[in-house]
C-alpha atoms as a PDB file:
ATOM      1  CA  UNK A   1       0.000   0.000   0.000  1.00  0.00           C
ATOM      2  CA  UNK A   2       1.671   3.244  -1.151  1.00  0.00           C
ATOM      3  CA  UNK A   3       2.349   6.068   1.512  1.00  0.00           C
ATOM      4  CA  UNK A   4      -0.090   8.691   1.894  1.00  0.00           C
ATOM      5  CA  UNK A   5       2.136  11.254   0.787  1.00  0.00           C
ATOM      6  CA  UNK A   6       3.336   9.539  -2.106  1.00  0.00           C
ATOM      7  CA  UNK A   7       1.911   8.686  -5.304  1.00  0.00           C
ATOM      8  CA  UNK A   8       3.383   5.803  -7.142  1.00  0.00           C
ATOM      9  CA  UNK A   9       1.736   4.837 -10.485  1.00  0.00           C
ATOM     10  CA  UNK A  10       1.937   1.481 -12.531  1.00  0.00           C
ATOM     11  CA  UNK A  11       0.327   3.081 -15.811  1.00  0.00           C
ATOM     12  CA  UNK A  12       0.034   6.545 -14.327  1.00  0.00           C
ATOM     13  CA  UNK A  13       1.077   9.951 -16.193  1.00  0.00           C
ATOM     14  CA  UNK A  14       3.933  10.743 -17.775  1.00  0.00           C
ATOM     15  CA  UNK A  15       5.961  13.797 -17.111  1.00  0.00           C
ATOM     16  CA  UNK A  16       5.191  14.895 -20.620  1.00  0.00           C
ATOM     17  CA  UNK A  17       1.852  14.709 -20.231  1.00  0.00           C
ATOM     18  CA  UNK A  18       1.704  16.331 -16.942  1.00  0.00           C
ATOM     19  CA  UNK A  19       3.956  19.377 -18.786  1.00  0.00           C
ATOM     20  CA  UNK A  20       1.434  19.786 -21.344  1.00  0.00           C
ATOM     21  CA  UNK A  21      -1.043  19.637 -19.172  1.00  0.00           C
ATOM     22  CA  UNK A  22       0.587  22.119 -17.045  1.00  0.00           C
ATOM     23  CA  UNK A  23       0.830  24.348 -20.012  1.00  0.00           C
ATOM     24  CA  UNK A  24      -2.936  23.937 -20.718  1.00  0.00           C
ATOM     25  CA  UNK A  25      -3.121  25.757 -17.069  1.00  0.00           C
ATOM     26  CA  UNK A  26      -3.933  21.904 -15.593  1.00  0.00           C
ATOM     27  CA  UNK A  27      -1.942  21.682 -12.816  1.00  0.00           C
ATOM     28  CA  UNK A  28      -1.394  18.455 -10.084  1.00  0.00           C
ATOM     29  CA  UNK A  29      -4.301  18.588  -7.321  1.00  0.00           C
ATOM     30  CA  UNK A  30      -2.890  20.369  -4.915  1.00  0.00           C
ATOM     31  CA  UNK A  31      -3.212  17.351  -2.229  1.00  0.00           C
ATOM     32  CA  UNK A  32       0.488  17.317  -0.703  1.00  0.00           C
ATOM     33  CA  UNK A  33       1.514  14.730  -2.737  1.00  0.00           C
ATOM     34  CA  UNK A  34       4.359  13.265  -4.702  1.00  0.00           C
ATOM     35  CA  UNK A  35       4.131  11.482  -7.960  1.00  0.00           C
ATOM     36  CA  UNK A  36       7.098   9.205  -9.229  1.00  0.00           C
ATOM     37  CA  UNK A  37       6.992   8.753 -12.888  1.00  0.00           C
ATOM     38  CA  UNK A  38      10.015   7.433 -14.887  1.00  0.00           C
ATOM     39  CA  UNK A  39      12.463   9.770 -16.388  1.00  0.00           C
ATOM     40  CA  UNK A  40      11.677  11.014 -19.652  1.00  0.00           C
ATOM     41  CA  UNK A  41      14.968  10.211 -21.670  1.00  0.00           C
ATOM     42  CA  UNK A  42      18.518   8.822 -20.322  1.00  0.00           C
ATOM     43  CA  UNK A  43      19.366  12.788 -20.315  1.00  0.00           C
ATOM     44  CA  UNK A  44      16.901  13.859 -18.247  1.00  0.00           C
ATOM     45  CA  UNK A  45      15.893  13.642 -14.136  1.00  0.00           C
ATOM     46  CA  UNK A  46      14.978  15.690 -11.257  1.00  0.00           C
ATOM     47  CA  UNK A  47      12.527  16.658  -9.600  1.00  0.00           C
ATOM     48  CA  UNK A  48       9.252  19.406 -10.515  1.00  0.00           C
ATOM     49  CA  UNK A  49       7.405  21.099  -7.399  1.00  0.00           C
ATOM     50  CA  UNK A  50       4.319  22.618  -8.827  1.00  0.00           C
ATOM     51  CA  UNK A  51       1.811  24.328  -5.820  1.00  0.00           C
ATOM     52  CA  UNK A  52       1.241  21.213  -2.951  1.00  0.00           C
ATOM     53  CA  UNK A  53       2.231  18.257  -5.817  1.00  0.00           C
ATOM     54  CA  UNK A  54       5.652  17.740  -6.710  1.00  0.00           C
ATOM     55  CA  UNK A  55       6.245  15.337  -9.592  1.00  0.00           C
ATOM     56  CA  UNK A  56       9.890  13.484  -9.291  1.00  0.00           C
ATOM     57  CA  UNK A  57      11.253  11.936 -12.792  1.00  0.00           C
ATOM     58  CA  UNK A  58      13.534   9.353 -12.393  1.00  0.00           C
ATOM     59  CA  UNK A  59      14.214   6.071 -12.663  1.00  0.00           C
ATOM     60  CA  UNK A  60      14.492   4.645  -8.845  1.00  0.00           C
ATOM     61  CA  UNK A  61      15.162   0.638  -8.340  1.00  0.00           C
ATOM     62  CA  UNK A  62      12.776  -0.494  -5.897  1.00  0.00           C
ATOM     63  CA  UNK A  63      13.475  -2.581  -2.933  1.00  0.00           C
ATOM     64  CA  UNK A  64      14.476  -6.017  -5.308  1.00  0.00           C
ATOM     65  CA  UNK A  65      16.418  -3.691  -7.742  1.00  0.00           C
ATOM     66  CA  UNK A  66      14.050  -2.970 -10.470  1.00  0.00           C
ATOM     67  CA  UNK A  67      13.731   0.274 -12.095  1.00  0.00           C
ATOM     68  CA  UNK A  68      10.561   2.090 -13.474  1.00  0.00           C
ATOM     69  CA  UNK A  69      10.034   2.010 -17.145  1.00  0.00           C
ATOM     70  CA  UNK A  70       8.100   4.257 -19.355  1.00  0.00           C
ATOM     71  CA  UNK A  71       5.285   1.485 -19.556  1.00  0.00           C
ATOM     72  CA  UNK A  72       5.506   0.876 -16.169  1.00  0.00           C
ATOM     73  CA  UNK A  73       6.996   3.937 -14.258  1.00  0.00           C
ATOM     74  CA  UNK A  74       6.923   2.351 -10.794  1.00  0.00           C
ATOM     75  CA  UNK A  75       6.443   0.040  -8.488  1.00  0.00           C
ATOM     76  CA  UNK A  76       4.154   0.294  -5.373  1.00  0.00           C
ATOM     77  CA  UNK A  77       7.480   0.118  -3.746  1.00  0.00           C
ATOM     78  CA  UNK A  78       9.307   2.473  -5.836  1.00  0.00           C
ATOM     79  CA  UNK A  79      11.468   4.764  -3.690  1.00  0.00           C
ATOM     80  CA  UNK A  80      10.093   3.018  -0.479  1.00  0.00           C
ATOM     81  CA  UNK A  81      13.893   4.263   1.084  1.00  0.00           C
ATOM     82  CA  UNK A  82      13.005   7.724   0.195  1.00  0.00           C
ATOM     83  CA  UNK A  83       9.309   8.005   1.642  1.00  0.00           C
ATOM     84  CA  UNK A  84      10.578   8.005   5.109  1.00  0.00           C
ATOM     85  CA  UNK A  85      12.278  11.896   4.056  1.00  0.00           C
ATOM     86  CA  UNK A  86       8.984  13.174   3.179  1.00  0.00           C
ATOM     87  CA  UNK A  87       7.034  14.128   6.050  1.00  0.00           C
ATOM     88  CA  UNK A  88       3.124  14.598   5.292  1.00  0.00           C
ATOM     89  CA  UNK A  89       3.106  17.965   6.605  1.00  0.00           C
ATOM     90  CA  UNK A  90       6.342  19.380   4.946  1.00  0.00           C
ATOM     91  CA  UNK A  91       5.516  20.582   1.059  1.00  0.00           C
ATOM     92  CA  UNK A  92       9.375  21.750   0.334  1.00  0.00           C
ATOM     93  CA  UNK A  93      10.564  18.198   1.933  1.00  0.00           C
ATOM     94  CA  UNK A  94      10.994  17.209  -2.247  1.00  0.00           C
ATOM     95  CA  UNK A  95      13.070  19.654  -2.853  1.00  0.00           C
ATOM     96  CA  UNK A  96      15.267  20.125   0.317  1.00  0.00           C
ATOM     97  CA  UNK A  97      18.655  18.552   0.658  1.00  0.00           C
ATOM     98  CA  UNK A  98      18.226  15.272   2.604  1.00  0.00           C
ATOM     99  CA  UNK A  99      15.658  14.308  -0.197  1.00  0.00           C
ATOM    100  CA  UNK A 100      17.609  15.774  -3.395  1.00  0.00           C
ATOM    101  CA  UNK A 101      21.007  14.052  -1.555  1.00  0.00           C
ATOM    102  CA  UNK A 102      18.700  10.692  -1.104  1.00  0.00           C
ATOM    103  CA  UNK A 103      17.716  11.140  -4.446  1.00  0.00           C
ATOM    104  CA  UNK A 104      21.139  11.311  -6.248  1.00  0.00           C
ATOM    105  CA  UNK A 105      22.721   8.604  -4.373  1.00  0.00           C
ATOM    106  CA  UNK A 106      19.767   6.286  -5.588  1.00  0.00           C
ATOM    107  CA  UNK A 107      20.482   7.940  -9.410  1.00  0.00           C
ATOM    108  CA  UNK A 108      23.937   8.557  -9.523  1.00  0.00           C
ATOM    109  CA  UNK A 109      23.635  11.582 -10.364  1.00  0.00           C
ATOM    110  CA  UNK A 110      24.044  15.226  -8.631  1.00  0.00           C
ATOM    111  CA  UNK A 111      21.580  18.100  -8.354  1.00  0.00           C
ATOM    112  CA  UNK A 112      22.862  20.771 -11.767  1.00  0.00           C
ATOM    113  CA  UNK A 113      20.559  23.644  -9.945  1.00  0.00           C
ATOM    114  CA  UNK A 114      17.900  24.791  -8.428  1.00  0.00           C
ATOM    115  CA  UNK A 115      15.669  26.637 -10.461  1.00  0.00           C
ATOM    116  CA  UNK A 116      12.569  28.590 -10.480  1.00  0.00           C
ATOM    117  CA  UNK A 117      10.092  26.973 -13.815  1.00  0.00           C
ATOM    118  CA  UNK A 118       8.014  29.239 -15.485  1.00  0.00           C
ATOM    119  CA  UNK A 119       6.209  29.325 -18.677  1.00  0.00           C
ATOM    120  CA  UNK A 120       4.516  31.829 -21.410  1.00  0.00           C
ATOM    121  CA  UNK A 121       2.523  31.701 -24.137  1.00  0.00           C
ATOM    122  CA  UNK A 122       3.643  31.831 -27.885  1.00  0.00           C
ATOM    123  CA  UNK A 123       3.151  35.469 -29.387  1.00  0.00           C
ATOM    124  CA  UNK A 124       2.507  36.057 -33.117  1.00  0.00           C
ATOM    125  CA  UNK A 125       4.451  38.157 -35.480  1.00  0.00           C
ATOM    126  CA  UNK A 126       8.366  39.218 -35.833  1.00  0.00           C
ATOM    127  CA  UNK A 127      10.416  39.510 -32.351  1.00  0.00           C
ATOM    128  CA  UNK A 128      10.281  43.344 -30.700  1.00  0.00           C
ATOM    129  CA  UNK A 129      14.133  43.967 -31.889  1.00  0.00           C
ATOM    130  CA  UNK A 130      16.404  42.778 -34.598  1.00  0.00           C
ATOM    131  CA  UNK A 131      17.917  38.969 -34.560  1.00  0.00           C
ATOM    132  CA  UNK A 132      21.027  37.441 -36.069  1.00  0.00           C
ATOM    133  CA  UNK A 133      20.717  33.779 -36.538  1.00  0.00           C
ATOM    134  CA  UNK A 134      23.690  32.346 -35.438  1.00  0.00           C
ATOM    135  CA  UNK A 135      25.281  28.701 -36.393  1.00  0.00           C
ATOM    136  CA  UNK A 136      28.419  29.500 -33.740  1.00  0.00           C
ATOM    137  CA  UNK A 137      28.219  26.915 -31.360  1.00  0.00           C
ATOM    138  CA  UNK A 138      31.324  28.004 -28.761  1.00  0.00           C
ATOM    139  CA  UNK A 139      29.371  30.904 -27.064  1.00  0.00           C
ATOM    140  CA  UNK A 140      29.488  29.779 -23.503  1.00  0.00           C
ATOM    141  CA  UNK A 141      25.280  30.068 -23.431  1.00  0.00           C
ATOM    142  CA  UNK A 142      25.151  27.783 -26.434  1.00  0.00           C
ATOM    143  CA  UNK A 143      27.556  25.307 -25.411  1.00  0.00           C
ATOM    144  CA  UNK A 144      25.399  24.813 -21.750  1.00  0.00           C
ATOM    145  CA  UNK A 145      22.227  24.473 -24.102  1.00  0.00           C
ATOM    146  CA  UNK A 146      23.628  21.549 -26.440  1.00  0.00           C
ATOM    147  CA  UNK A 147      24.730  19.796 -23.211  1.00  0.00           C
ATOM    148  CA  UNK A 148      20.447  19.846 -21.725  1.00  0.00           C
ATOM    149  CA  UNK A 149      18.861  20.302 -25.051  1.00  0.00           C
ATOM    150  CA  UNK A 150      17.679  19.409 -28.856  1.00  0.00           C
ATOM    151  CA  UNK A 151      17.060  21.060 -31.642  1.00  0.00           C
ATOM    152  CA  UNK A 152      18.920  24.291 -30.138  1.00  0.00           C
ATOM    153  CA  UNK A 153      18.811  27.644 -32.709  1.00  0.00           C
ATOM    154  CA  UNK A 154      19.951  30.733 -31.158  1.00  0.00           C
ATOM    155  CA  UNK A 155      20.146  34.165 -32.122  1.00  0.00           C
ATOM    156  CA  UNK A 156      22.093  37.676 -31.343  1.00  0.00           C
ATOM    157  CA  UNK A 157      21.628  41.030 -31.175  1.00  0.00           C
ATOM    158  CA  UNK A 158      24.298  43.783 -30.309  1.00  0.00           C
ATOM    159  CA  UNK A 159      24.817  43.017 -26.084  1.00  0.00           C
ATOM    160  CA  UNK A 160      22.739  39.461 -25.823  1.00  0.00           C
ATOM    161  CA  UNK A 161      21.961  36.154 -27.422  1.00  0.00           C
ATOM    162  CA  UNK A 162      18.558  34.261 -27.105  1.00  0.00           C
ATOM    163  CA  UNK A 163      17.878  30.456 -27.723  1.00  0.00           C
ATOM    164  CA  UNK A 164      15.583  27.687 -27.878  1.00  0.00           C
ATOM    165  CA  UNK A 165      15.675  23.821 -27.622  1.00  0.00           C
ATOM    166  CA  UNK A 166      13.627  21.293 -26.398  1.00  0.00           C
ATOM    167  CA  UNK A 167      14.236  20.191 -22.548  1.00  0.00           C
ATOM    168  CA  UNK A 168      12.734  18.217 -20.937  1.00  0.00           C
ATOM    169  CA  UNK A 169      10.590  15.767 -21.504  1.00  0.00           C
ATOM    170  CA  UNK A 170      11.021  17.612 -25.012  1.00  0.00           C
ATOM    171  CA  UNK A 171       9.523  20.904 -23.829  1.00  0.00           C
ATOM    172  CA  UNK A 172      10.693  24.148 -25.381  1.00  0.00           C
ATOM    173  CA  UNK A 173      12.850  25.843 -23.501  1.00  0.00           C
ATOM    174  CA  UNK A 174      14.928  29.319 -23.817  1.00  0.00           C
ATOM    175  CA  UNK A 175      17.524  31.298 -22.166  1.00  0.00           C
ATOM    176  CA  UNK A 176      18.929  34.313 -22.589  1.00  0.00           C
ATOM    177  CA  UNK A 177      22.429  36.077 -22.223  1.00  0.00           C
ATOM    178  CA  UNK A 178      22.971  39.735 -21.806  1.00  0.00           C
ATOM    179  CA  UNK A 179      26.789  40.973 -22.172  1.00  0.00           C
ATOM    180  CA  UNK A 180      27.946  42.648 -18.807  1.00  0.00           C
ATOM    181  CA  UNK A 181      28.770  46.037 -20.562  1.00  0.00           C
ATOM    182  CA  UNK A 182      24.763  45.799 -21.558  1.00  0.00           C
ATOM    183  CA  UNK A 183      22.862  44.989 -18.796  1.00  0.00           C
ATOM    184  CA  UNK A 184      20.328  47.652 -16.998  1.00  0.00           C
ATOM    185  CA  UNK A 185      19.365  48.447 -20.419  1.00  0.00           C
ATOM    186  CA  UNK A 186      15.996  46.287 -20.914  1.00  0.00           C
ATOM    187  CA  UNK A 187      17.722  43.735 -23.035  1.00  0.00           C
ATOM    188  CA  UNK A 188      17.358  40.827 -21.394  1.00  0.00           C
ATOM    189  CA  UNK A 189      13.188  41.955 -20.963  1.00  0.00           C
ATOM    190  CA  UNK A 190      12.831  42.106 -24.680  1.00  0.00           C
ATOM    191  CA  UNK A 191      15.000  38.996 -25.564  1.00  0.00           C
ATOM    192  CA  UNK A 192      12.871  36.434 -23.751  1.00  0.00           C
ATOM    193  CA  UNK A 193      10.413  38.117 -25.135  1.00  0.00           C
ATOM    194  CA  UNK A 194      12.001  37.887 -28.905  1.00  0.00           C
ATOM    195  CA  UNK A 195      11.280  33.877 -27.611  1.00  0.00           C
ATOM    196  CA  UNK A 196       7.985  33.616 -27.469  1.00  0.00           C
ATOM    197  CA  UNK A 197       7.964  34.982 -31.200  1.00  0.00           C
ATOM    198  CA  UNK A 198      10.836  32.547 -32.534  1.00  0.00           C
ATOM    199  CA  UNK A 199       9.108  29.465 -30.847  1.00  0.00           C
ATOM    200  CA  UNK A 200       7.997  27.039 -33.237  1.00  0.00           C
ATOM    201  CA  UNK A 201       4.238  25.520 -34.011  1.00  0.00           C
ATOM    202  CA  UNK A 202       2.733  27.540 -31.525  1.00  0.00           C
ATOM    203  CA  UNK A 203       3.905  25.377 -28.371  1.00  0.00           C
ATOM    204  CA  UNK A 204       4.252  26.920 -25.380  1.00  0.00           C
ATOM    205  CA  UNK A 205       7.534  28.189 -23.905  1.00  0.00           C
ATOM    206  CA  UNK A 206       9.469  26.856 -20.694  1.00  0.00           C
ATOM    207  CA  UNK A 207      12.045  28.854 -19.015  1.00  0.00           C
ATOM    208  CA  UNK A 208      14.308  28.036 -15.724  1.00  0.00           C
ATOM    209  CA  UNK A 209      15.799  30.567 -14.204  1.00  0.00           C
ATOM    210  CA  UNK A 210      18.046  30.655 -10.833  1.00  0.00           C
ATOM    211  CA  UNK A 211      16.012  32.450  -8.642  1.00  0.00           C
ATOM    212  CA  UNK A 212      19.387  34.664  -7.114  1.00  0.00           C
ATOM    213  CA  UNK A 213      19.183  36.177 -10.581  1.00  0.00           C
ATOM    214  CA  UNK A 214      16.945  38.719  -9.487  1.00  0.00           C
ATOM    215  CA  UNK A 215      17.469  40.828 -12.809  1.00  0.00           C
ATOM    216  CA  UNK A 216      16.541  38.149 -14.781  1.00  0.00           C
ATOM    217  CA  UNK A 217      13.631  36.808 -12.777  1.00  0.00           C
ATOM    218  CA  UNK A 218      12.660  40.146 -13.732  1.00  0.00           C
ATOM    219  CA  UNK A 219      13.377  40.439 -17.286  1.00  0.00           C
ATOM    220  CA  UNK A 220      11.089  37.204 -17.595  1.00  0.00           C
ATOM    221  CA  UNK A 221       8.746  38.342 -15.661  1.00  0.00           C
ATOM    222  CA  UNK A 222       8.597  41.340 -17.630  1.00  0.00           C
ATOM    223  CA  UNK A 223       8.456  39.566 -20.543  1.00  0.00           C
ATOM    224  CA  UNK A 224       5.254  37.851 -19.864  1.00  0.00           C
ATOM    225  CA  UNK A 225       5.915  34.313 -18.117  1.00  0.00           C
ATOM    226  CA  UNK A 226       4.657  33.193 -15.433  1.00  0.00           C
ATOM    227  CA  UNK A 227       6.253  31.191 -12.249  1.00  0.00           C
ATOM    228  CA  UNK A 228       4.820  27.765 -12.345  1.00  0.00           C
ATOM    229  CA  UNK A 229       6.753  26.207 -10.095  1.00  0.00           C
ATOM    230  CA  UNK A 230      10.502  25.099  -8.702  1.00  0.00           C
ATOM    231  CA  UNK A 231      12.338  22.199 -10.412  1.00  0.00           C
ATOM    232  CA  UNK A 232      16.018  20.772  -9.920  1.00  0.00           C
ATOM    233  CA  UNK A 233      17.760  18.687 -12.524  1.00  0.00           C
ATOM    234  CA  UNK A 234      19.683  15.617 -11.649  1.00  0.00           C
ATOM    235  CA  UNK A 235      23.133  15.809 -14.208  1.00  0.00           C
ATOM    236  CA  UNK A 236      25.295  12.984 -14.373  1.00  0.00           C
ATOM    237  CA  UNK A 237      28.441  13.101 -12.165  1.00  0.00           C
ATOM    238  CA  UNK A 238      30.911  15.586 -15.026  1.00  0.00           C
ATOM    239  CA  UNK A 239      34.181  12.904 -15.751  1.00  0.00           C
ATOM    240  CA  UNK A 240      37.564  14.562 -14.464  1.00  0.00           C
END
């Protein structure tokens, strides 16, 4: 019998589907729960705390050793070791270290950051300033994307660079990059929003953001998207 703070499905949702319907403005009940579901792609783990309901993605051998699979993302016992660090009445225990520690030494893998998730709409018609496409792949922005995403395109203008790629779960995601000598200006405001004009087939747009990066927090916010929620990605260990 799973725990009553836990939510371990043998057909349950995937984290795509929860994403889209996220985007849709279908959120998680808000019950205090956690969901397991198996990780989306070898690439990608971690854990997504959306308001009271935090979804973790990854693929957790149970007690006998047997990992989730996408047709079968968990066991009732799935992450039985892991239970006992989430108190009913704590809603940030997911996302606190004794978990995310838990969580990596059952993975392998170690927390990348800690992120504040939030999303935006796609907007019609050119971007508000003038883009470069670039095919330059060493810009230290670009070279961070390739390493998390697919299907990256990015583009410059004088003082910044903006890009897209699919993420997670193959999400679209962007980020943005403001030179230091052009900050305080309002770049960074109207390059995220340049994104949600350059994202493709109308899908909506994800964006993480470290939450000490109060100018950027704001340029987003600025920009039109909206917190959603807090996620942390689980990398693999980097190789010396």
């Amino acid at each position: 019998m799973s725990s009553p703070t836990t939510a371990a499905h043998r057909a349950g949702p995937s984290l795509r589907s929860l994403l889209d319907a996220a985007a849709r403005g279908d959120f998680p009940p808000a019950d205090g729960t956690v969901t397991f579901v198996a990780q989306p792609s070898a690439r990608d783990a971690g854990v997504i705390a959306f308001t009271a309901h935090t979804v973790v993605f990854a693929d957790i051998a149970d007690a006998s050793g047997t990992a989730g699979t996408a047709e079968c993302p968990a066991s009732e016992d799935t992450g039985a070791g892991l239970r006992a660090l989430l108190p009913p009445d704590d809603l940030s225990a997911p996302l606190n270290p004794p978990f995310l520690s838990a969580l990596c030494a059952r993975t392998g893998r170690v927390v990348n950051n800690l992120d504040l998730l939030t999303l935006a709409a796609p907007l019609p018609g050119p971007p508000p300033l003038p883009l470069t496409e670039t095919t330059d792949r060493s810009h230290p922005r670009i070279v961070r994307a390739l390493q998390h995403r697919d299907d990256v395109r990015a583009w410059t203008a004088p003082g910044g660079t903006v890009l897209i790629g699919r993420g997670v779960a193959g999400r679209w995601e962007t980020a943005v990059e403001v030179d230091p000598d052009a900050r305080g200006k309002g770049l960074g405001r109207l390059l995220a929003l340049a994104a949600r004009h350059l994202v493709p087939d109308g899908a909506p747009l994800w964006a993480q953001i470290a939450p000490g990066n109060a100018a950027s927090v704001r340029a987003f916010l600025a920009a039109g998207f909206a917190p959603v929620g807090a996620e942390a990605l689980l990398a693999p260990p980097r190789r010396p």
